[in-house]
PDB file of N, CA and C in Angstrom:
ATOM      1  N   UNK A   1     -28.343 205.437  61.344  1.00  0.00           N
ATOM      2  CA  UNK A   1     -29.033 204.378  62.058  1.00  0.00           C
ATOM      3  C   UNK A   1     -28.224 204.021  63.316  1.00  0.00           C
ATOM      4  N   UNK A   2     -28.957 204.055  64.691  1.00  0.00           N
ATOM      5  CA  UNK A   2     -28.267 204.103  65.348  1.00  0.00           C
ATOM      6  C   UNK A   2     -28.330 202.011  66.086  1.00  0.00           C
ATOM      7  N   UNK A   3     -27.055 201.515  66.443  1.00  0.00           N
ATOM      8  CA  UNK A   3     -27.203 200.400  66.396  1.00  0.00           C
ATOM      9  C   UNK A   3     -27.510 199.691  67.870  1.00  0.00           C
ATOM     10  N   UNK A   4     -28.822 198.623  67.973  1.00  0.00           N
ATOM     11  CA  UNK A   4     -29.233 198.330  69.290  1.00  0.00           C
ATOM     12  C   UNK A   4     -28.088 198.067  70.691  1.00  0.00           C
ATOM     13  N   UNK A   5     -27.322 197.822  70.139  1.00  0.00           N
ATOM     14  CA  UNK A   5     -26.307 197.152  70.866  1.00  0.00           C
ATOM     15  C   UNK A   5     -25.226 198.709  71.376  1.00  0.00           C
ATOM     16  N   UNK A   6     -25.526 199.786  70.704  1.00  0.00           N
ATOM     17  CA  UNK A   6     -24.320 200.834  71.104  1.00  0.00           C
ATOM     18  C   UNK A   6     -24.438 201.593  72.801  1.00  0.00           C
ATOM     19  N   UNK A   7     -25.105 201.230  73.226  1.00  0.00           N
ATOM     20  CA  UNK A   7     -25.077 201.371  75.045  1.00  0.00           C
ATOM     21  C   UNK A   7     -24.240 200.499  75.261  1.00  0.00           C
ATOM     22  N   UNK A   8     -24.124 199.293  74.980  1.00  0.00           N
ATOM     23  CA  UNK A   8     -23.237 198.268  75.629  1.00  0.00           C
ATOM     24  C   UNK A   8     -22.004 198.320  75.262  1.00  0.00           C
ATOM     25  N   UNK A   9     -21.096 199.808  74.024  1.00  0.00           N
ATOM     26  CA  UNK A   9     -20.412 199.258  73.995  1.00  0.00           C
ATOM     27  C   UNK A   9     -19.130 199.818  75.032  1.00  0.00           C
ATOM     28  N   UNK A  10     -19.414 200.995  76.071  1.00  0.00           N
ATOM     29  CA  UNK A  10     -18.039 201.193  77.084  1.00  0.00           C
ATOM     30  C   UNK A  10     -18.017 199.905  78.272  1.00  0.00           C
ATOM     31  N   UNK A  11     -18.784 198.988  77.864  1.00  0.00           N
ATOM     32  CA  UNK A  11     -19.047 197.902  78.824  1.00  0.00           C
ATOM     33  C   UNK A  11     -18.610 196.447  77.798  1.00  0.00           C
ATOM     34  N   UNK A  12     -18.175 196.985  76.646  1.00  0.00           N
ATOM     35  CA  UNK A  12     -17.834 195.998  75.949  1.00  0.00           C
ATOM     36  C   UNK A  12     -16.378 194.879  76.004  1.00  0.00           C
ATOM     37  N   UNK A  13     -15.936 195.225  76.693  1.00  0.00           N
ATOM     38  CA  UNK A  13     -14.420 194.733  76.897  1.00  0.00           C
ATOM     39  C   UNK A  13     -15.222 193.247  78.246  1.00  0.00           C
ATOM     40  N   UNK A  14     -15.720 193.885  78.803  1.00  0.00           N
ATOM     41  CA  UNK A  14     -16.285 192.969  80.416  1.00  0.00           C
ATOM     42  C   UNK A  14     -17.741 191.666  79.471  1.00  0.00           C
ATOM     43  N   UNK A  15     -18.123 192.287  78.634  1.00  0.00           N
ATOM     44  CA  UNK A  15     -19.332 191.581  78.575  1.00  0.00           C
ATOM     45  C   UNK A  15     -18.509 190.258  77.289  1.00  0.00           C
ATOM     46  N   UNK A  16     -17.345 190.486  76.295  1.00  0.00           N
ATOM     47  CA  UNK A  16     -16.626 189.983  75.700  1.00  0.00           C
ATOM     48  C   UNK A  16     -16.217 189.070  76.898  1.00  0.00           C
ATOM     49  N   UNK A  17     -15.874 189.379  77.586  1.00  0.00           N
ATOM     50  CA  UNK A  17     -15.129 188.387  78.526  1.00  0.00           C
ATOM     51  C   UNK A  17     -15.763 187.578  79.234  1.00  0.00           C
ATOM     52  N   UNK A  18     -16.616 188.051  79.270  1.00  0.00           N
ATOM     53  CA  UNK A  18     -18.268 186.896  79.992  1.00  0.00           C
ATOM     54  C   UNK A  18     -18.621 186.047  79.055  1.00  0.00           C
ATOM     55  N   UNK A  19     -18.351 186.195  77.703  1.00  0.00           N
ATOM     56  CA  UNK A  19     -19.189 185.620  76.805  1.00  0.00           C
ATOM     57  C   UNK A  19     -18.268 184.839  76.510  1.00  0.00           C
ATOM     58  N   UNK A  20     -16.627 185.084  76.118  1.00  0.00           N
ATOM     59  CA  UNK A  20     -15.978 184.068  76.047  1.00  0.00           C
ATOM     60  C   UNK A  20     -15.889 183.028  77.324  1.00  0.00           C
ATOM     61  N   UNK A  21     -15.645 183.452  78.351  1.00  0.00           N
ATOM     62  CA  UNK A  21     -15.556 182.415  79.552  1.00  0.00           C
ATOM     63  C   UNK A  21     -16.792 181.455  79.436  1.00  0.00           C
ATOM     64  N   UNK A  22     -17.963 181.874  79.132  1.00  0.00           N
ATOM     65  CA  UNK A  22     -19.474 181.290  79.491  1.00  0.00           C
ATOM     66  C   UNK A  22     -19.505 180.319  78.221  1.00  0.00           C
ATOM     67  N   UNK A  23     -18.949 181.106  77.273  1.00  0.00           N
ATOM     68  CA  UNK A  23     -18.750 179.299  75.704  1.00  0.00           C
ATOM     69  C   UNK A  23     -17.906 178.926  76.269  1.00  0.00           C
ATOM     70  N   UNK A  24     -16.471 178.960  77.363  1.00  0.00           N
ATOM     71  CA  UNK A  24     -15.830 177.894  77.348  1.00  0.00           C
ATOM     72  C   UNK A  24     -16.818 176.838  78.662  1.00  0.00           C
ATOM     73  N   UNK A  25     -17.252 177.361  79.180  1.00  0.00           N
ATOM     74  CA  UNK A  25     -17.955 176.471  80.173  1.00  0.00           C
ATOM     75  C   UNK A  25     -18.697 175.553  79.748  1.00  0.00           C
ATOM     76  N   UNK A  26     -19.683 175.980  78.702  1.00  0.00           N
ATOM     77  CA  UNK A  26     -21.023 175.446  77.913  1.00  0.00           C
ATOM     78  C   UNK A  26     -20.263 174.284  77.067  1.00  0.00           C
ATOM     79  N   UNK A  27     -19.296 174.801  76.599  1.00  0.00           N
ATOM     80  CA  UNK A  27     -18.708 173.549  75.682  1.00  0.00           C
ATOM     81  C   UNK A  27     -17.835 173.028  76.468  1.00  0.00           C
ATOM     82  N   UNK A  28     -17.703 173.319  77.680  1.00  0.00           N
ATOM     83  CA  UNK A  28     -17.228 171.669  78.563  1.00  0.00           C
ATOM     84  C   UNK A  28     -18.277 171.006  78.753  1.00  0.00           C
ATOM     85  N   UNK A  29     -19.493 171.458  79.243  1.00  0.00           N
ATOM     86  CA  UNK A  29     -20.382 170.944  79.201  1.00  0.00           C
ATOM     87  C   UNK A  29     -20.837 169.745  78.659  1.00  0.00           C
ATOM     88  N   UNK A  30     -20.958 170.556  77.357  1.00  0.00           N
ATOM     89  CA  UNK A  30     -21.578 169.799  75.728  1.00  0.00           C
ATOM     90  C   UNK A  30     -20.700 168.558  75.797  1.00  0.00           C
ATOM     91  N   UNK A  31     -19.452 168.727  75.952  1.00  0.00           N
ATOM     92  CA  UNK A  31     -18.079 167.825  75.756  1.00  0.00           C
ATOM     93  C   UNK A  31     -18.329 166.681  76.839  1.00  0.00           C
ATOM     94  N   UNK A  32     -18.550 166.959  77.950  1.00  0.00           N
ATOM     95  CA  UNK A  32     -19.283 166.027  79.316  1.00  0.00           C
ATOM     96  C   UNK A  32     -20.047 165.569  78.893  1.00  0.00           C
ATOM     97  N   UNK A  33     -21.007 165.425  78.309  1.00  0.00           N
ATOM     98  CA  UNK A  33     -22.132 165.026  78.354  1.00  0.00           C
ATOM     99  C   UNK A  33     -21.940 164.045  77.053  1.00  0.00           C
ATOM    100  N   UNK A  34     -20.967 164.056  75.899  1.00  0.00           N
ATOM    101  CA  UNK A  34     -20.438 163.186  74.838  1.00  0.00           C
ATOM    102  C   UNK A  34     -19.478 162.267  75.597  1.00  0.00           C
ATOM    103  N   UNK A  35     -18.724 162.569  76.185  1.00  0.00           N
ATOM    104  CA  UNK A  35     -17.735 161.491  76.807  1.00  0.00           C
ATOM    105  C   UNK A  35     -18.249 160.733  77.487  1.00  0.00           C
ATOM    106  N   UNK A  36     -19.761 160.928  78.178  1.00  0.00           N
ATOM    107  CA  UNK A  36     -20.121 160.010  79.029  1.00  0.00           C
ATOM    108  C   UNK A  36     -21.097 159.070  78.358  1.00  0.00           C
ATOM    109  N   UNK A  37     -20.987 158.873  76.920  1.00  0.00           N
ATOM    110  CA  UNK A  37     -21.291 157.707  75.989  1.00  0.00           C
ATOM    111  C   UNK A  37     -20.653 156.795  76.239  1.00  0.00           C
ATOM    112  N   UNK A  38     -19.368 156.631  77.021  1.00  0.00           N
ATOM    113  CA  UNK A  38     -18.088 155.603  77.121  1.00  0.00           C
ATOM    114  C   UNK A  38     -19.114 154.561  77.956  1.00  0.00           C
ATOM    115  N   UNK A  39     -19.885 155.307  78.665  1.00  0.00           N
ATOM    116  CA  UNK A  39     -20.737 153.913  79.648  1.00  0.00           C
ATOM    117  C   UNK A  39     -21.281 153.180  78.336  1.00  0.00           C
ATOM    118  N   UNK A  40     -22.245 153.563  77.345  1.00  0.00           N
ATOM    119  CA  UNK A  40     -22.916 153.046  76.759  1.00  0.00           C
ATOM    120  C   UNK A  40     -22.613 152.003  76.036  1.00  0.00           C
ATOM    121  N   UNK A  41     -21.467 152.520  75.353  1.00  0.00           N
ATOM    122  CA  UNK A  41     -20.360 151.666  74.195  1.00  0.00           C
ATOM    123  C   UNK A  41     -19.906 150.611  75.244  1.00  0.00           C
ATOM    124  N   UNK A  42     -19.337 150.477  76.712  1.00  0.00           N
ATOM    125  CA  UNK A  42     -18.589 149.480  77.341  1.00  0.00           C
ATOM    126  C   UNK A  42     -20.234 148.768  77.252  1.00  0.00           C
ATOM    127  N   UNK A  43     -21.575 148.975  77.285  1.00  0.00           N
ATOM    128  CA  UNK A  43     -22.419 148.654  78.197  1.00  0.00           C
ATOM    129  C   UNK A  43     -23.215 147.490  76.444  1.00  0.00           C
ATOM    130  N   UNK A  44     -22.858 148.146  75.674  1.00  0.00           N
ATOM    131  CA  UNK A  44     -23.637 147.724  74.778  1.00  0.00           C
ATOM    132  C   UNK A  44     -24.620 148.044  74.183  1.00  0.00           C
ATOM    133  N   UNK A  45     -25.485 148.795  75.481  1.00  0.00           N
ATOM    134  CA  UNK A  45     -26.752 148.697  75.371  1.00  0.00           C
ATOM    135  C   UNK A  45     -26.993 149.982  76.107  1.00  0.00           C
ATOM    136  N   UNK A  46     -28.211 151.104  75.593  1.00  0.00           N
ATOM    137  CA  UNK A  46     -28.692 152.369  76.164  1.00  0.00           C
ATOM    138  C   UNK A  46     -30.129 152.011  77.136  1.00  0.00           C
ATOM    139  N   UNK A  47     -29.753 151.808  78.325  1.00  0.00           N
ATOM    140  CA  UNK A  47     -31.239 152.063  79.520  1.00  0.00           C
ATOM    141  C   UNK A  47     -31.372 153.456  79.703  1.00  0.00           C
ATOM    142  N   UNK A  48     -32.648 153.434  80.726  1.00  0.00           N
ATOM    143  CA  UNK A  48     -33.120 154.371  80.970  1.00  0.00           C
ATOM    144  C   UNK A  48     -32.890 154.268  82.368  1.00  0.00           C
ATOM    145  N   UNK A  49     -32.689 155.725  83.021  1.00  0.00           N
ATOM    146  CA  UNK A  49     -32.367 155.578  84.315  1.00  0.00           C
ATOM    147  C   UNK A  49     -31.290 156.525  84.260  1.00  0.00           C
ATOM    148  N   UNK A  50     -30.841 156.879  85.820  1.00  0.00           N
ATOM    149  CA  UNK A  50     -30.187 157.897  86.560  1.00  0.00           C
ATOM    150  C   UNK A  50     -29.088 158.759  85.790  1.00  0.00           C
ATOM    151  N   UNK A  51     -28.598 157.877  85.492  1.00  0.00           N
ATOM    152  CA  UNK A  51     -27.582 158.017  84.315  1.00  0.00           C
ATOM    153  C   UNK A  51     -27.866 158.463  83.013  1.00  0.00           C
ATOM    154  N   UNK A  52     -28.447 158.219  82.642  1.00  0.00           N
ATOM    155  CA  UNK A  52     -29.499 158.522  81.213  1.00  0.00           C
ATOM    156  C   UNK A  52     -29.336 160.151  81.522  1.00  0.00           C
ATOM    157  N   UNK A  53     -30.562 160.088  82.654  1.00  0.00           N
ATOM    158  CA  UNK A  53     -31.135 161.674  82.507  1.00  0.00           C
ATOM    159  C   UNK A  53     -29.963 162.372  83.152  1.00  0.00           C
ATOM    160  N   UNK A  54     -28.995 162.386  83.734  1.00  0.00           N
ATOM    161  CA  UNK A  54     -28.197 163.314  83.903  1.00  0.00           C
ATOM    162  C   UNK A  54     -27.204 163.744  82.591  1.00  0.00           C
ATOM    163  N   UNK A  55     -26.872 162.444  81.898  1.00  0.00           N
ATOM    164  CA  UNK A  55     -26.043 162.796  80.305  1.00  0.00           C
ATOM    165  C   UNK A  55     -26.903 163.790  79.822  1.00  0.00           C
ATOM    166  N   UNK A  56     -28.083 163.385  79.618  1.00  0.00           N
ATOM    167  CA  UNK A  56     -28.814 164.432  78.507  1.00  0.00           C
ATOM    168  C   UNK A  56     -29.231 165.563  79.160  1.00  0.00           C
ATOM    169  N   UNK A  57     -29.287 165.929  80.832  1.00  0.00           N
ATOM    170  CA  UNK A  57     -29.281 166.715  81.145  1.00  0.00           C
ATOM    171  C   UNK A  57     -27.973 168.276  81.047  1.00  0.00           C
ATOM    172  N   UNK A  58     -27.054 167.127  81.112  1.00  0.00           N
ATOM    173  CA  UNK A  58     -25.321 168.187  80.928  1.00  0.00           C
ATOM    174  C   UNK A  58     -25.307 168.755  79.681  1.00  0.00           C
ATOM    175  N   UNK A  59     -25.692 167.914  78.465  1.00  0.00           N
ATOM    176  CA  UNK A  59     -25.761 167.962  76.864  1.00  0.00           C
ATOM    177  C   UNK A  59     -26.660 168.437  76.591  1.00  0.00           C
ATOM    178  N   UNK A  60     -28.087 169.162  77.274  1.00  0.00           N
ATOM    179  CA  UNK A  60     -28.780 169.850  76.831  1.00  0.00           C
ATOM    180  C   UNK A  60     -28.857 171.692  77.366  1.00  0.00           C
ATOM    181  N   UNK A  61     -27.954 171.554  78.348  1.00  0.00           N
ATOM    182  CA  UNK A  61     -27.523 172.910  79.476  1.00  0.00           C
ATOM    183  C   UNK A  61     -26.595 173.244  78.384  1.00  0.00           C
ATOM    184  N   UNK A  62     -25.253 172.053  78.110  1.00  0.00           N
ATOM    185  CA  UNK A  62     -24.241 172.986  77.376  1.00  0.00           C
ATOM    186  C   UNK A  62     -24.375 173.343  75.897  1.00  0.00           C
ATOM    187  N   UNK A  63     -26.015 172.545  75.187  1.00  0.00           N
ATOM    188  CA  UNK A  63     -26.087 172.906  73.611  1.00  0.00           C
ATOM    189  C   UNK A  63     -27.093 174.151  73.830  1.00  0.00           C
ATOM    190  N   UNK A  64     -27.738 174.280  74.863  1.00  0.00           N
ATOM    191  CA  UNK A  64     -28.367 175.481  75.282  1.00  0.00           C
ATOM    192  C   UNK A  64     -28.086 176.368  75.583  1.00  0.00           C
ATOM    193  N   UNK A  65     -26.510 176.657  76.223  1.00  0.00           N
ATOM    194  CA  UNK A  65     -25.721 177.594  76.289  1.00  0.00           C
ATOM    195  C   UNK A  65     -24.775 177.669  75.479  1.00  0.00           C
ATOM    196  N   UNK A  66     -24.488 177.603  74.883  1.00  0.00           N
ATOM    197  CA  UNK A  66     -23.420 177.667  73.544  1.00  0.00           C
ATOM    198  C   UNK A  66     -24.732 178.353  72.722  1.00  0.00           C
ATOM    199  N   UNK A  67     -25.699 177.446  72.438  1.00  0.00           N
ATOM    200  CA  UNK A  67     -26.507 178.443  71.282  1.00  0.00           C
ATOM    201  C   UNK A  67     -26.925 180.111  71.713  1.00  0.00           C
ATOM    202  N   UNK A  68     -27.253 180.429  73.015  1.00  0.00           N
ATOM    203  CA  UNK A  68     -27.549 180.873  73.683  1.00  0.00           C
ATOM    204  C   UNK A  68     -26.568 181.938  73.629  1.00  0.00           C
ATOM    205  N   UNK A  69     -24.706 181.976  73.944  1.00  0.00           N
ATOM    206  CA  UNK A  69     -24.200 182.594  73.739  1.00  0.00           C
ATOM    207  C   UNK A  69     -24.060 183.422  71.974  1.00  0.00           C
ATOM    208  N   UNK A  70     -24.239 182.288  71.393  1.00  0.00           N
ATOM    209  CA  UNK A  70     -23.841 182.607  70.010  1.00  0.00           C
ATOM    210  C   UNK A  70     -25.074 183.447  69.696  1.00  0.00           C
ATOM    211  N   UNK A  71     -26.331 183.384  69.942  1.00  0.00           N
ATOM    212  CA  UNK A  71     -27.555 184.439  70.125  1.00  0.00           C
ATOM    213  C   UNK A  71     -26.789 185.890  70.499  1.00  0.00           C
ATOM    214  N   UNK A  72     -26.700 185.800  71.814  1.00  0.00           N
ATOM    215  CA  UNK A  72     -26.029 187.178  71.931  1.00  0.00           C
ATOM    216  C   UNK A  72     -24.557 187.767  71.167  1.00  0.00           C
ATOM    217  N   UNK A  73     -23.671 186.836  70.522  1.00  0.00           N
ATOM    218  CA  UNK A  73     -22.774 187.391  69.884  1.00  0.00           C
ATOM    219  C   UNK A  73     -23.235 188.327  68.652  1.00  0.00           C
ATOM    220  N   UNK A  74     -24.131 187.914  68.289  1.00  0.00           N
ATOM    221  CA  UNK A  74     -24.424 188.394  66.850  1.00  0.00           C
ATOM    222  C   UNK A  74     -25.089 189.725  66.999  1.00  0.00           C
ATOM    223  N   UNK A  75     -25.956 190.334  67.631  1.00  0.00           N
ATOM    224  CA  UNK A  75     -26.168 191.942  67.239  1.00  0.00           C
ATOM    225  C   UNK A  75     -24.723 192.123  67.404  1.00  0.00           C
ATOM    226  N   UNK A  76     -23.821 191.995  68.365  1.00  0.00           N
ATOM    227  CA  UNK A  76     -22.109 193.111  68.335  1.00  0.00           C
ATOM    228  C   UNK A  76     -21.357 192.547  67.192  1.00  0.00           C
ATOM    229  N   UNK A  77     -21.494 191.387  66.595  1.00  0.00           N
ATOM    230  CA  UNK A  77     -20.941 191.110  65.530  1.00  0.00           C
ATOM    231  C   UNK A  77     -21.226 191.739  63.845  1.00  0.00           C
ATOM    232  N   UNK A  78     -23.032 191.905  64.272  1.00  0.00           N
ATOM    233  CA  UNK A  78     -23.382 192.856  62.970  1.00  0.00           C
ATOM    234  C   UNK A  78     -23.563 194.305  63.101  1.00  0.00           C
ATOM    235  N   UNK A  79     -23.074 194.748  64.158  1.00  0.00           N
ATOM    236  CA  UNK A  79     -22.644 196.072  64.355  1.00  0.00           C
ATOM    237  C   UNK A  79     -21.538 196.585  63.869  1.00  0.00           C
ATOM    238  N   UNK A  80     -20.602 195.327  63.996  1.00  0.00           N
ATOM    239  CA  UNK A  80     -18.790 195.905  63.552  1.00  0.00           C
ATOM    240  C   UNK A  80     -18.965 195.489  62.567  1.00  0.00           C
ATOM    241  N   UNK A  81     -19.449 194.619  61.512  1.00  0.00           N
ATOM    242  CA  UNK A  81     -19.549 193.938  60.449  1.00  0.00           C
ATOM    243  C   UNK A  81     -20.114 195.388  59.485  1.00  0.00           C
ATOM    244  N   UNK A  82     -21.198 195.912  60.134  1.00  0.00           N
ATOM    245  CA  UNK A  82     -22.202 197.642  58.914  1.00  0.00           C
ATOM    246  C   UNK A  82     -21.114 198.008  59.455  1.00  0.00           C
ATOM    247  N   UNK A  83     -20.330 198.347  60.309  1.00  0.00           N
ATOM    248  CA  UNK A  83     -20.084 199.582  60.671  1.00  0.00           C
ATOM    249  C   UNK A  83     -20.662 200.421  61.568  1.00  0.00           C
ATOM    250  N   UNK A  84     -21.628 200.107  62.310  1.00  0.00           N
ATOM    251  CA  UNK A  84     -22.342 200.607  63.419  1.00  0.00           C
ATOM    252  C   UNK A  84     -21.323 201.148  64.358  1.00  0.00           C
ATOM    253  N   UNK A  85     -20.586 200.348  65.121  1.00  0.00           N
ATOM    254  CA  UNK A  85     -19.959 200.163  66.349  1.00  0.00           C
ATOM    255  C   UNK A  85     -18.657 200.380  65.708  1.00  0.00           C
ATOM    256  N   UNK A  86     -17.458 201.097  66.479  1.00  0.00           N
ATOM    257  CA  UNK A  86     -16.191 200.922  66.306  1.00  0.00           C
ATOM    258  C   UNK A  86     -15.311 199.914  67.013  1.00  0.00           C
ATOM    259  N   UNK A  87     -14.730 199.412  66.170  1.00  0.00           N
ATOM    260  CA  UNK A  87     -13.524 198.104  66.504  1.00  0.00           C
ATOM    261  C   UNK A  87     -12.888 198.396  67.625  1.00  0.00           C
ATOM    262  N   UNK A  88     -12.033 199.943  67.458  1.00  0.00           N
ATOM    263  CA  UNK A  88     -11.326 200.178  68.616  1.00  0.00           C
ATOM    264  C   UNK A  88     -11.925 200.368  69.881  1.00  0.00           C
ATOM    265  N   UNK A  89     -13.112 200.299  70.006  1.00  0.00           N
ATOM    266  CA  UNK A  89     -13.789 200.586  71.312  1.00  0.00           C
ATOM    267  C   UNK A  89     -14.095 199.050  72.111  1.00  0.00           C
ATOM    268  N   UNK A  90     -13.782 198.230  71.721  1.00  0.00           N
ATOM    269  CA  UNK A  90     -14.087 196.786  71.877  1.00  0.00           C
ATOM    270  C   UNK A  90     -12.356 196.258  72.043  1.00  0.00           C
ATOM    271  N   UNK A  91     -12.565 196.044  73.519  1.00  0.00           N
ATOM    272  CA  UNK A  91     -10.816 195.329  73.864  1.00  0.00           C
ATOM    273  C   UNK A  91     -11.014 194.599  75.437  1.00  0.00           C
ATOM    274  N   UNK A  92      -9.910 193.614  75.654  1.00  0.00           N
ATOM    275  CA  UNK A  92      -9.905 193.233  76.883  1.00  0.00           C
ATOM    276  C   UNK A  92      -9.779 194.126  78.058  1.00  0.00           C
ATOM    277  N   UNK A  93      -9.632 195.252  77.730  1.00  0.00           N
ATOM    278  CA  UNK A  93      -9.043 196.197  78.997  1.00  0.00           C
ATOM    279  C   UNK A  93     -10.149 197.262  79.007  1.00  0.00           C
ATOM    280  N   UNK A  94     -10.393 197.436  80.178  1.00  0.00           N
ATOM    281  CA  UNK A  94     -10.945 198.987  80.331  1.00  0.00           C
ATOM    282  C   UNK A  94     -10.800 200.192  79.345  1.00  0.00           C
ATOM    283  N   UNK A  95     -11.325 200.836  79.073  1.00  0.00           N
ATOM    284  CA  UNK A  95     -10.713 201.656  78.663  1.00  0.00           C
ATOM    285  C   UNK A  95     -10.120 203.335  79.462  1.00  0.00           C
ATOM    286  N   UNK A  96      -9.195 203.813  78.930  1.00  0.00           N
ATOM    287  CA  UNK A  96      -8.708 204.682  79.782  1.00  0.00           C
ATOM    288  C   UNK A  96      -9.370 206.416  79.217  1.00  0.00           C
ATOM    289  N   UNK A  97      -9.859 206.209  78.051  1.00  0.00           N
ATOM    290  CA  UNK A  97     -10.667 207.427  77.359  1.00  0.00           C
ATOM    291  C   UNK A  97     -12.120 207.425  77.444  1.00  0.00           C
ATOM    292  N   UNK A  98     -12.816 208.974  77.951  1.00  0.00           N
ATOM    293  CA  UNK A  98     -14.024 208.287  78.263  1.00  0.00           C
ATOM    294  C   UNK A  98     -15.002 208.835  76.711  1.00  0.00           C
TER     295      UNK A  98
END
């Protein structure tokens, strides 16, 4: 059985590295968009308005990208998991064997 994901994997070292950088972004995100409850708690009270929609705007980009990444982790994760894909072909570096 050949596994959907095995084209991607001499490109696998670059697309690992996209995917980690892109969850750390998303979960600053997510993280922005929780810290900026501090208005609410000083405020007492939750309005509606400018402020509003930009929190839930940051907190819905970064729970949308985090899920989003974790979507694409999983075919390369259940590739190495059967056995599809080999481990050693998956690294931060280029590889030097073609």
């Amino acid at each position: 059985m050949v596994c959907l994901t095995a084209f991607l994997l001499p490109f696998a070292w670059l697309i690992e590295f996209a995917q980690q950088f892109s969850l750390f972004v998303f979960e600053l995100l997510q993280a922005t968009g929780g810290i900026l409850n501090v208005k609410w708690v000083h405020n007492g009270i939750v309005t509606t308005g400018h402020y509003c929609t930009a929190q839930g705007l940051v907190a819905q980009i970064g729970e949308l990208g985090v899920s989003l990444i974790i979507l694409v982790c999983s075919p390369l994760l259940m590739c190495l998991r059967l056995g599809l894909a080999d481990i050693r072909l998956i690294s931060f570096s280029p590889s030097t064997h073609s």
